[in-house]
N, C-alpha and C. Protein backbone atom coordinates (compact mmCIF):
# COMPACT_ATOMS: atom_id res chain seq x y z
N UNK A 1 91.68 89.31 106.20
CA UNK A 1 90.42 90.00 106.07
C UNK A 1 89.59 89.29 105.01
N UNK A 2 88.30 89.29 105.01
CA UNK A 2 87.48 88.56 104.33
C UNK A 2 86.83 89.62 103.27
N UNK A 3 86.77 89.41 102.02
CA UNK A 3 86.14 90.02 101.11
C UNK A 3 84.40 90.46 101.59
N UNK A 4 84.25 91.48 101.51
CA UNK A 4 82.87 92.03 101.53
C UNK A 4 82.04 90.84 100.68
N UNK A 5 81.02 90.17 101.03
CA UNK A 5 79.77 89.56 100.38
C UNK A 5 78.94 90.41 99.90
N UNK A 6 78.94 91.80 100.42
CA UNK A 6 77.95 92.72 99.65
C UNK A 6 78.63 93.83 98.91
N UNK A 7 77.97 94.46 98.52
CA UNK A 7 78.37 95.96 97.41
C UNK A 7 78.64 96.60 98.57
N UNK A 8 80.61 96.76 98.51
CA UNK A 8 80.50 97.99 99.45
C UNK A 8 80.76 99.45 98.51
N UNK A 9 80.10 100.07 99.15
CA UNK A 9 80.17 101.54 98.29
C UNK A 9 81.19 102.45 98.39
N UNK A 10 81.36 103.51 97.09
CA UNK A 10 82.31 104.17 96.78
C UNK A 10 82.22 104.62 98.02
N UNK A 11 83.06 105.66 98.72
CA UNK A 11 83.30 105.87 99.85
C UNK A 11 83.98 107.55 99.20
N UNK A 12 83.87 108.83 100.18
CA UNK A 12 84.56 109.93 99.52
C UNK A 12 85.55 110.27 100.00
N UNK A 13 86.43 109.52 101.11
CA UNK A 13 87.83 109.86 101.59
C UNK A 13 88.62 108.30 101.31
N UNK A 14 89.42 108.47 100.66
CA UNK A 14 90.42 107.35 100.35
C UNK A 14 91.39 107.30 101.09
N UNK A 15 92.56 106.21 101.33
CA UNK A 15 93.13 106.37 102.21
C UNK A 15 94.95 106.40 101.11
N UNK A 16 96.21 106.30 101.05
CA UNK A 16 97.18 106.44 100.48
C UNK A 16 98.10 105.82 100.71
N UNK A 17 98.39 104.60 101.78
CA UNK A 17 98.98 103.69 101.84
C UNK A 17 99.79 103.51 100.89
N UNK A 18 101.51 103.01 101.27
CA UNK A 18 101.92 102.40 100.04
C UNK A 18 103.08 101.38 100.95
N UNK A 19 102.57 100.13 101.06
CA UNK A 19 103.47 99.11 101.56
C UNK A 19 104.87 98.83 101.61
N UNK A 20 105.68 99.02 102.09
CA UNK A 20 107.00 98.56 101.22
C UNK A 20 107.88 97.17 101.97
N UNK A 21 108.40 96.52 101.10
CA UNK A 21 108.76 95.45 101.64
C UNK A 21 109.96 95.83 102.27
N UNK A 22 110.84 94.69 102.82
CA UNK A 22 111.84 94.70 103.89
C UNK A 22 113.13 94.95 103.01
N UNK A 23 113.63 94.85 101.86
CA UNK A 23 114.84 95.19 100.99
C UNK A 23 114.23 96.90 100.57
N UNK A 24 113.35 97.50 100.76
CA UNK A 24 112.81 98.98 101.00
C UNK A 24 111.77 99.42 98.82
N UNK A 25 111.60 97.95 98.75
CA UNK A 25 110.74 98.38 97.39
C UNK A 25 109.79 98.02 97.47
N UNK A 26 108.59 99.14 96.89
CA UNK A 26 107.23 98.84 96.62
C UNK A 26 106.91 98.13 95.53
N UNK A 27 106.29 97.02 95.89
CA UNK A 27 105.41 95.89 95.17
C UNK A 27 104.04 95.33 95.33
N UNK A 28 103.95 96.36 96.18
CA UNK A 28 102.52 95.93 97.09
C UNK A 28 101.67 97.05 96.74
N UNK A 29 100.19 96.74 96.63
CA UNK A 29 99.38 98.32 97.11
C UNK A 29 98.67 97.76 97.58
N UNK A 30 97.32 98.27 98.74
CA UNK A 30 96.41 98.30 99.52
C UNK A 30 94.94 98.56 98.79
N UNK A 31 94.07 97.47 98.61
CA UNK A 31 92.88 97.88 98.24
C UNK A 31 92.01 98.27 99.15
N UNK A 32 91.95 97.66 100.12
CA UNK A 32 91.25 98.38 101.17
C UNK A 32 91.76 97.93 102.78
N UNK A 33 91.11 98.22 103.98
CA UNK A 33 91.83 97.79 105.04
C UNK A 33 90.51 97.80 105.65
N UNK A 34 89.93 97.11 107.12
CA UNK A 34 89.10 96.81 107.45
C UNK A 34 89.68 97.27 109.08
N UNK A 35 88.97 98.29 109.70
CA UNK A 35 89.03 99.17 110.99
C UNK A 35 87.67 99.09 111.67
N UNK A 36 87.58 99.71 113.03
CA UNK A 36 86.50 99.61 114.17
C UNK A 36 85.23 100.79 113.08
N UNK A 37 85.61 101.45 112.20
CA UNK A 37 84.54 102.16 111.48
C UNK A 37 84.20 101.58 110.05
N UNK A 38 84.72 100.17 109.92
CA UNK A 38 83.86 99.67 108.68
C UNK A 38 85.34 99.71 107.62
N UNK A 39 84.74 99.19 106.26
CA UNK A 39 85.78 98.89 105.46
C UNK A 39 86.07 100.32 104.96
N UNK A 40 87.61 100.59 104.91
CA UNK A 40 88.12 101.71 104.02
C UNK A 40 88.51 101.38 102.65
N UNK A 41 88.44 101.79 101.45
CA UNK A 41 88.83 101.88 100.64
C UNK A 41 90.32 102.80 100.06
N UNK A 42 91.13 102.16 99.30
CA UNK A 42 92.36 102.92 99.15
C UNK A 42 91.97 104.05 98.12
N UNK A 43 92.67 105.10 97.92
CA UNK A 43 92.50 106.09 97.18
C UNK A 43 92.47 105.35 95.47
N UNK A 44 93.44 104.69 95.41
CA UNK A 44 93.64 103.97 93.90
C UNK A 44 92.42 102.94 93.30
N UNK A 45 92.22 102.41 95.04
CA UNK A 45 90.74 101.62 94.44
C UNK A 45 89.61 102.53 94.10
N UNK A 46 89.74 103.75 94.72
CA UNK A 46 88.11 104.68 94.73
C UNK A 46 88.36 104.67 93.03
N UNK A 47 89.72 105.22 92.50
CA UNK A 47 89.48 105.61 91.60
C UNK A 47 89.36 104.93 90.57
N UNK A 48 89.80 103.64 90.52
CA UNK A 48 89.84 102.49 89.84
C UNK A 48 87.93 102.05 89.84
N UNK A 49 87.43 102.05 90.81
CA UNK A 49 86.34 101.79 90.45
C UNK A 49 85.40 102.63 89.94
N UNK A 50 85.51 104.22 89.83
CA UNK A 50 84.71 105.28 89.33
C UNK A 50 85.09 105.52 88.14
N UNK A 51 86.38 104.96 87.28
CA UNK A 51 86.78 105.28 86.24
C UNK A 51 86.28 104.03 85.41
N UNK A 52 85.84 102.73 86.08
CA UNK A 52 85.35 102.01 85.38
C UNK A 52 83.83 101.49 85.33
N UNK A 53 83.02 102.54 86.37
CA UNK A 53 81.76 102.49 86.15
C UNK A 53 81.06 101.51 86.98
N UNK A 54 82.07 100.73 88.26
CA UNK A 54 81.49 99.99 89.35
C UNK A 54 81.22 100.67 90.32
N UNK A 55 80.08 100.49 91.15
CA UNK A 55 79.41 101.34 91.90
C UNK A 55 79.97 100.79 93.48
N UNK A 56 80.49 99.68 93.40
CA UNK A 56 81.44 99.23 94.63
C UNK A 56 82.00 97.82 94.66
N UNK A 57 82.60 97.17 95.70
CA UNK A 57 83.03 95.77 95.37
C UNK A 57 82.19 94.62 95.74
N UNK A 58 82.81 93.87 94.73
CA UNK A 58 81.94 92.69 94.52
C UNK A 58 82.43 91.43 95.24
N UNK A 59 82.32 90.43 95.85
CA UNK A 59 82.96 88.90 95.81
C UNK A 59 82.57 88.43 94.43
N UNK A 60 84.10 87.42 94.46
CA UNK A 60 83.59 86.40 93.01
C UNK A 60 82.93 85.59 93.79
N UNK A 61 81.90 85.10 93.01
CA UNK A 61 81.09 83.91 93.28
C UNK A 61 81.69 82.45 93.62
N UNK A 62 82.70 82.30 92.94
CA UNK A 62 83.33 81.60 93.47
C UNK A 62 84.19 81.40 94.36
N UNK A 63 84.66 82.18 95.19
CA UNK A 63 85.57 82.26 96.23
C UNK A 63 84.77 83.67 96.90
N UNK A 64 84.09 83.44 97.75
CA UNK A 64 83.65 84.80 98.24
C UNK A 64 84.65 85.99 99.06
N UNK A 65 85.85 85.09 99.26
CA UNK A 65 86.92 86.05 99.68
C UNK A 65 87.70 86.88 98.49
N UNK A 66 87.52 86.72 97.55
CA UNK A 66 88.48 87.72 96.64
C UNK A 66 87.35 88.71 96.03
N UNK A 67 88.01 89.56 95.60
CA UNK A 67 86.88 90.51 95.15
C UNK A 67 86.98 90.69 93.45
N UNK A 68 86.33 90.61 92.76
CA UNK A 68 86.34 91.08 91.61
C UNK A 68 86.15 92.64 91.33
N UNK A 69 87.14 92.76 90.10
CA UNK A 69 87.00 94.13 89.30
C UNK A 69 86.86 93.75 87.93
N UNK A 70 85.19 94.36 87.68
CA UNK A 70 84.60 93.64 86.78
C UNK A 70 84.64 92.66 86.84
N UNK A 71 85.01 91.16 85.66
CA UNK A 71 84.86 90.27 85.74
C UNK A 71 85.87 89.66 86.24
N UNK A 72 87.23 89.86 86.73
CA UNK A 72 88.28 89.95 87.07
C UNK A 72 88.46 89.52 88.46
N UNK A 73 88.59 87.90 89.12
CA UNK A 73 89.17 88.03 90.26
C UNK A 73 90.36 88.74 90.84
N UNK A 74 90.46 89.31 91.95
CA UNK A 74 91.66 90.00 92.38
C UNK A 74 91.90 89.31 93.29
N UNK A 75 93.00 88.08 93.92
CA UNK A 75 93.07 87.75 95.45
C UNK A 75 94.12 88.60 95.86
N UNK A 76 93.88 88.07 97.66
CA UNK A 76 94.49 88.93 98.17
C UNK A 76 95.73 88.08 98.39
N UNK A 77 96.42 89.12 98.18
CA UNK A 77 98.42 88.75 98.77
C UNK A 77 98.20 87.77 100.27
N UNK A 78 98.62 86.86 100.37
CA UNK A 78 98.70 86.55 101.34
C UNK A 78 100.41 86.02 102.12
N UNK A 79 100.93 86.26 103.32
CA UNK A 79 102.01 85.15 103.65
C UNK A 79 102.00 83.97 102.63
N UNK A 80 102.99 83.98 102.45
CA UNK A 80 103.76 82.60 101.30
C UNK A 80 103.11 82.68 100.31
N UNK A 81 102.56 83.43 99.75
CA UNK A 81 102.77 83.95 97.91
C UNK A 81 104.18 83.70 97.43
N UNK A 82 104.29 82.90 96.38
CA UNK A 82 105.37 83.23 95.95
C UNK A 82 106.60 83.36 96.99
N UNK A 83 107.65 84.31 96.86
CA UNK A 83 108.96 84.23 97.94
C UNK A 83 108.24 85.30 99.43
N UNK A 84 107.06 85.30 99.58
CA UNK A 84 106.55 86.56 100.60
C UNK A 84 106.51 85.60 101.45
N UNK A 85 107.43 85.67 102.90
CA UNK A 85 107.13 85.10 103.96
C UNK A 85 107.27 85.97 105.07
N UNK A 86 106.23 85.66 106.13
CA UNK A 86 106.54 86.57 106.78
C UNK A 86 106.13 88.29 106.91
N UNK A 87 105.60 88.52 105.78
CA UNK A 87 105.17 89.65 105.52
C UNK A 87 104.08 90.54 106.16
N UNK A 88 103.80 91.55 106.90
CA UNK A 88 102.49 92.30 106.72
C UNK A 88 101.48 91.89 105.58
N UNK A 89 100.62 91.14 105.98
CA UNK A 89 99.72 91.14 104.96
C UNK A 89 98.08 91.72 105.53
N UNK A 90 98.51 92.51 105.98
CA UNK A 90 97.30 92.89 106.73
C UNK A 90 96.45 93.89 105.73
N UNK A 91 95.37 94.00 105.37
CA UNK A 91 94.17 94.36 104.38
C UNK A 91 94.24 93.81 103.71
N UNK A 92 93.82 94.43 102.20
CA UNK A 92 93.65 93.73 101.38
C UNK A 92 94.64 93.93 100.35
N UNK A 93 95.41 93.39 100.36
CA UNK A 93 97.10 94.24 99.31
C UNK A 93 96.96 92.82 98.21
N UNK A 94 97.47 93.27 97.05
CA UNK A 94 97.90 92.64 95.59
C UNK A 94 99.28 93.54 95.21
N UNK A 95 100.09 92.47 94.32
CA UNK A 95 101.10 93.01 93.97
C UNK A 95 100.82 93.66 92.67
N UNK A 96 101.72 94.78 92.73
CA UNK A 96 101.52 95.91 92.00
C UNK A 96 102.21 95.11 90.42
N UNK A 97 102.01 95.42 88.93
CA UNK A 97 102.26 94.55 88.13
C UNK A 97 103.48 95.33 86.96
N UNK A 98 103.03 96.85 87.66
CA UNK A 98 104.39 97.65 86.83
C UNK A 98 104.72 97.56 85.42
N UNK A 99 102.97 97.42 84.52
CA UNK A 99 103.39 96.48 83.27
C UNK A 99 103.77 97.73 82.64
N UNK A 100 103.71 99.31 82.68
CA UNK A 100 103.59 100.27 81.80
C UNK A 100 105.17 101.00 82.17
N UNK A 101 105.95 99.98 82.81
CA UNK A 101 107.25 100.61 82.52
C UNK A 101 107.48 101.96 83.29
N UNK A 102 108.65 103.02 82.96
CA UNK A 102 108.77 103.86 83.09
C UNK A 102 108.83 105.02 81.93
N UNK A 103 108.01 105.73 81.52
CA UNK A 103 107.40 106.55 83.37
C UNK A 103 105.69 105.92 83.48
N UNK A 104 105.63 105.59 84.62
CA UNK A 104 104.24 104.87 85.33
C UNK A 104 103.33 105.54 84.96
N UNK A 105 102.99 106.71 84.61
CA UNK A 105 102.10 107.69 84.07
C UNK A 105 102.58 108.80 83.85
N UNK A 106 102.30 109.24 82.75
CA UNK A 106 101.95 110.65 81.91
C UNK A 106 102.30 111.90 83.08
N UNK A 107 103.36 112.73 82.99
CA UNK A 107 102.69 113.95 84.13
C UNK A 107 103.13 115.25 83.34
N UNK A 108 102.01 115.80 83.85
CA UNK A 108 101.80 117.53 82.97
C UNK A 108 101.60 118.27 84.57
N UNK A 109 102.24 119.40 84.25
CA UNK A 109 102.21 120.07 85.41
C UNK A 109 101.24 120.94 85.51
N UNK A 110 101.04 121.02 86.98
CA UNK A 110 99.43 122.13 87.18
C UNK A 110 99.67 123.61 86.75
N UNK A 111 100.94 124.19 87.28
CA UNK A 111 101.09 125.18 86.81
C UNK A 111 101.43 125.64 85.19
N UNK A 112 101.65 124.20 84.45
CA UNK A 112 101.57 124.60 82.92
C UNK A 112 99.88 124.49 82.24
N UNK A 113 99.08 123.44 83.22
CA UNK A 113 97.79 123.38 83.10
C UNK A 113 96.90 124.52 83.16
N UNK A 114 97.47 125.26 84.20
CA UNK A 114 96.73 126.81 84.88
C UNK A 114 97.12 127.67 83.91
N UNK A 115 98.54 127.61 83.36
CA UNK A 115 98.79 128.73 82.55
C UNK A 115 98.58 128.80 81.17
N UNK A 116 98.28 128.19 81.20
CA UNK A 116 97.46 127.35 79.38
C UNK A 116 98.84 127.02 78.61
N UNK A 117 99.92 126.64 79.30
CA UNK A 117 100.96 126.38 78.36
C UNK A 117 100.94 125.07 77.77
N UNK A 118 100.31 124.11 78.80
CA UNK A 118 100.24 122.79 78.48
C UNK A 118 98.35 122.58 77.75
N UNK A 119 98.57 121.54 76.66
CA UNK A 119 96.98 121.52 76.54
C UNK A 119 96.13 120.87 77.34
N UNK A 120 94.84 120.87 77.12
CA UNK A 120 93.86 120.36 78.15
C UNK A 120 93.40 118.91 78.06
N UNK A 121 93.80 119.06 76.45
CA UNK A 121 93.09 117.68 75.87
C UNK A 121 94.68 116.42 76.16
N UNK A 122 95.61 116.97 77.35
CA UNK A 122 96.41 115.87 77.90
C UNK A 122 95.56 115.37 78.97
N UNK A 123 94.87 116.07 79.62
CA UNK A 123 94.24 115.33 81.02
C UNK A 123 92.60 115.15 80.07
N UNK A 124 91.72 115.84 79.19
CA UNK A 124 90.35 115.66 79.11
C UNK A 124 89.81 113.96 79.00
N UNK A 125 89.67 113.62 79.54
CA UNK A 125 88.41 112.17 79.26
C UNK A 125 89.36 111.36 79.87
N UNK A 126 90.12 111.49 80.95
CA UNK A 126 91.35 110.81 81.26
C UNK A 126 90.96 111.04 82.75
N UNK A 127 91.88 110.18 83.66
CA UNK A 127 92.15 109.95 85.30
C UNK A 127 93.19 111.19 85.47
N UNK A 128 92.97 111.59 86.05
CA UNK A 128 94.41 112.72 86.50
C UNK A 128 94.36 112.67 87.82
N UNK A 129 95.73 112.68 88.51
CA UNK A 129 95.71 112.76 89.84
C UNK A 129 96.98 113.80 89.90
N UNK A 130 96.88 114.62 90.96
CA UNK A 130 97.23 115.49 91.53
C UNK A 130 97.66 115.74 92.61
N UNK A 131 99.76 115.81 92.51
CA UNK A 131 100.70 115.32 93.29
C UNK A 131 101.53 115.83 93.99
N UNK A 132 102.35 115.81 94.76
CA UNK A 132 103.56 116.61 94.97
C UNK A 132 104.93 115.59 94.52
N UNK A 133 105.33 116.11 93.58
CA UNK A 133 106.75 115.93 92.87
C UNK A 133 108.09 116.40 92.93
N UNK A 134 107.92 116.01 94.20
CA UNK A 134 109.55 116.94 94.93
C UNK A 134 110.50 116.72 95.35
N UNK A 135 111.29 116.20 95.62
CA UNK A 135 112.48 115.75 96.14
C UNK A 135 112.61 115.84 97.66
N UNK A 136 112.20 117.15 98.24
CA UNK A 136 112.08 118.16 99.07
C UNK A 136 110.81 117.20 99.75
N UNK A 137 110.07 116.61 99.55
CA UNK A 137 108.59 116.13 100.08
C UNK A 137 108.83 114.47 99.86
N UNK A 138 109.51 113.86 101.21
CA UNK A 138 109.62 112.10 101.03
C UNK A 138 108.71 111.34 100.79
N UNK A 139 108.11 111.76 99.70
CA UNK A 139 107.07 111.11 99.14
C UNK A 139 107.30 109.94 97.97
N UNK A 140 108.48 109.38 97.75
CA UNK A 140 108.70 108.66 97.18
C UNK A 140 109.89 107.36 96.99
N UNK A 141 109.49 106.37 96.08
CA UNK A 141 109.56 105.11 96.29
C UNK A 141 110.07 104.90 95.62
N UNK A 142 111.12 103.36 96.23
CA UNK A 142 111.94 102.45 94.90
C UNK A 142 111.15 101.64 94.85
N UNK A 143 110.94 101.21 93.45
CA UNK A 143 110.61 99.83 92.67
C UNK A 143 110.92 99.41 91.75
N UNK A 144 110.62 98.12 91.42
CA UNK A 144 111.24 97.06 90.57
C UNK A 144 111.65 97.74 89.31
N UNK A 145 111.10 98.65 89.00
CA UNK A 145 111.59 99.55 87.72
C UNK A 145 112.61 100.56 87.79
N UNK A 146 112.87 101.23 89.14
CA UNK A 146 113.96 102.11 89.44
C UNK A 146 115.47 101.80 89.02
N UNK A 147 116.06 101.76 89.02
CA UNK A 147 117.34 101.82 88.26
C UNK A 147 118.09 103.13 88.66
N UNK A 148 119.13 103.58 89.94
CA UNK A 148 119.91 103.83 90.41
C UNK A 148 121.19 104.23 89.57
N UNK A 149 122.02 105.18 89.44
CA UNK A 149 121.17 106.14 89.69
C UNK A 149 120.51 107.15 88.54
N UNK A 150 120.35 106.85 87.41
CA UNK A 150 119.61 107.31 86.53
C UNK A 150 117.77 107.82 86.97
N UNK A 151 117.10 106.61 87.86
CA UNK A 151 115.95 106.76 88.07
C UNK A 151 115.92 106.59 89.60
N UNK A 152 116.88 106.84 90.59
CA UNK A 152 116.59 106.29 91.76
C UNK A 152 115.09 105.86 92.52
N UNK A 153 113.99 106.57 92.43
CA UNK A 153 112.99 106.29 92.48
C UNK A 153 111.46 106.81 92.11
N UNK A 154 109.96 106.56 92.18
CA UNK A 154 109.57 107.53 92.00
C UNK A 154 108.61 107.44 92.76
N UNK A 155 107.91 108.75 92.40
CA UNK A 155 106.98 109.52 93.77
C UNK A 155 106.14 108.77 93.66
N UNK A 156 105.09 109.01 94.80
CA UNK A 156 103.89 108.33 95.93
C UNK A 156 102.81 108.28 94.79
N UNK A 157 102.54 109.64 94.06
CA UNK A 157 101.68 109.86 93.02
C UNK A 157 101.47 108.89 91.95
N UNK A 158 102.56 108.48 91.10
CA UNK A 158 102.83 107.88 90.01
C UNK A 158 102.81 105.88 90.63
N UNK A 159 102.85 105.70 91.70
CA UNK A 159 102.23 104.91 92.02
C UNK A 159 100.86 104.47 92.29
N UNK A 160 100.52 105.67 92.69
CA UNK A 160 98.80 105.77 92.68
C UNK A 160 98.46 105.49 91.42
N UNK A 161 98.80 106.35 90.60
CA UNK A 161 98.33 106.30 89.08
C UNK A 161 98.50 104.91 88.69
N UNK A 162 99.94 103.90 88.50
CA UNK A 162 99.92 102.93 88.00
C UNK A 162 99.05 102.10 88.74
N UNK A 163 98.82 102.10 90.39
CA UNK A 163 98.00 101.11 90.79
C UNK A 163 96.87 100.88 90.06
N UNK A 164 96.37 102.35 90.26
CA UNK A 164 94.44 102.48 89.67
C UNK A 164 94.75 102.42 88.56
N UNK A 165 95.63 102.46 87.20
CA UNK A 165 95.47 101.96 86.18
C UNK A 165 95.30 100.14 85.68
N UNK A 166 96.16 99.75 87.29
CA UNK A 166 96.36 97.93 87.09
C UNK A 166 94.73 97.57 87.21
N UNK A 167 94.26 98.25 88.41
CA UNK A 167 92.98 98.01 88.46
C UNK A 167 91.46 98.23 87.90
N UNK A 168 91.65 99.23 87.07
CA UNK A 168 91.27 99.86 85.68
C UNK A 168 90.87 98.43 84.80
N UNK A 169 92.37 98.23 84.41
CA UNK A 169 92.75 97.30 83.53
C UNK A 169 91.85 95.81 83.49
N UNK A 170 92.07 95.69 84.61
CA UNK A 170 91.42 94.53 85.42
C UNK A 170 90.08 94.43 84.79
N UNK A 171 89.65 95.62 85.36
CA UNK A 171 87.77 95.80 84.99
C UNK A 171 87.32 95.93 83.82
N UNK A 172 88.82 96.11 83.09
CA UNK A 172 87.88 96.54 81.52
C UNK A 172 88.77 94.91 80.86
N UNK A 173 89.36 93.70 81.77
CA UNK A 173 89.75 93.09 81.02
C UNK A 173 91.02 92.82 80.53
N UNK A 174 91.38 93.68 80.56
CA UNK A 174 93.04 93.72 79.61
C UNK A 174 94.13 93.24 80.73
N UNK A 175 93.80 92.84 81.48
CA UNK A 175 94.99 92.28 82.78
C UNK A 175 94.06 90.81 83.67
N UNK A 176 95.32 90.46 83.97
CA UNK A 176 95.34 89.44 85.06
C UNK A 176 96.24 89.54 86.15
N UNK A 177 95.97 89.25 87.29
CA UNK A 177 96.70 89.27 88.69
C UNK A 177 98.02 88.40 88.48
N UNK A 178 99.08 89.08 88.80
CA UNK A 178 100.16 87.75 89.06
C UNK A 178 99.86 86.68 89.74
N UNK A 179 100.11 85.72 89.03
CA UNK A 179 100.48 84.51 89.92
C UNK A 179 101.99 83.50 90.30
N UNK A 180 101.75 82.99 91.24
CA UNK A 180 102.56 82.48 91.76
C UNK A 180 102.85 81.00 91.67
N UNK A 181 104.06 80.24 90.92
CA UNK A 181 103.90 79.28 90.06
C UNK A 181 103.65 77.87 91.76
C-alpha cells in the first residue's frame, strides 16, 4: 500500500487489528489498511494522532510512501525486514517496539474509577483506553515480553495502549522505528 500524499483525516471509527506472527506472538500493529471505502485508520493510530495534535497523516517528503508522525518517518514493515519472510504484510503494519516493558500501561479499573475508590488524577490529562481484562474474553496476546508462566500473556487493550504510546512517542520525538541491520 502506498502512503497517502495528502492529509488523510482523523476518521471516528477505528479499526483493532492485532497481527500475530506464525510462532503465535505479536510484534506487529496495523496503522492503517486500505479497502473499496477508502483508507481506514487503526484505533491506536486515531489515538496516537489526537493525543499529539496531528490533524491526519502526512508522507515524508522524502519517500512519499512512509508516513510521518510528526517529524518522525514511520516505514512500513515490509516482506524481508529483518528475519520477516513471507509474511502478511498487507496495510500498513510497523513493529511494535515494547520499549516500556511490563506492564505496557498503567491499568485502574472502571469500577474503582466509578466508585471513587481509585483517584481521577490517574487517568486526568492522560490517554485512557477502555478494556476487557478477562481471561474469560480471548482477547489476548503473547509477546516478546511475556514470560510463561508468570506472565503468559497480555490483553488486546494493553497493546493498544503501548502501540499508541510508540506512536505518541514518535510525534513528540522521543523514539525511532526499528531498524533492520
Amino acid at each position: 500500500i502506498k502512503a497517502p500524499s495528502f492529509a488523510q483525516s482523523i476518521g471516528r471509527v477505528g479499526f483493532a487489528d492485532i497481527p500475530v506472527d506464525p510462532d503465535g506472538v505479536a510484534r506487529r500493529g496495523i496503522l492503517l489498511v486500505s479497502g473499496t471505502d477508502g483508507i481506514s485508520l487503526a484505533l491506536s493510530a486515531q489515538i496516537a494522532l489526537r493525543a499529539s495534535g496531528q490533524t491526519g497523516l502526512k508522507a515524508w517528503p522524502d519517500d512519499p510512501r512512509i508516513l510521518l508522525f510528526g517529524q518522525t518517518p514511520v516505514p512500513k514493515l515490509e516482506d524481508g525486514f529483518g528475519s520477516y519472510r513471507g509474511i502478511d504484510d498487507a496495510g500498513y503494519q510497523v513493529l511494535l517496539d515494547y520499549a516500556n516493558g511490563l506492564p505496557m500501561a498503567a491499568t485502574v479499573l472502571a469500577r474503582d474509577l466509578l466508585s471513587g475508590a481509585a483517584d481521577p488524577g490517574l487517568v486526568k490529562g492522560k490517554v485512557a483506553l477502555v478494556g476487557v481484562t478477562s481471561e474469560s474474553i480471548k482477547d489476548n496476546f503473547r509477546t516478546p515480553l511475556n514470560n510463561p508462566p508468570q506472565t503468559p500473556f497480555s490483553f488486546g487493550v494493553q497493546l493498544h495502549a503501548a502501540f499508541a504510546q510508540q506512536m505518541i512517542d514518535y510525534a513528540a520525538g522521543r523514539g525511532k522505528p526499528i531498524r533492520s541491520p
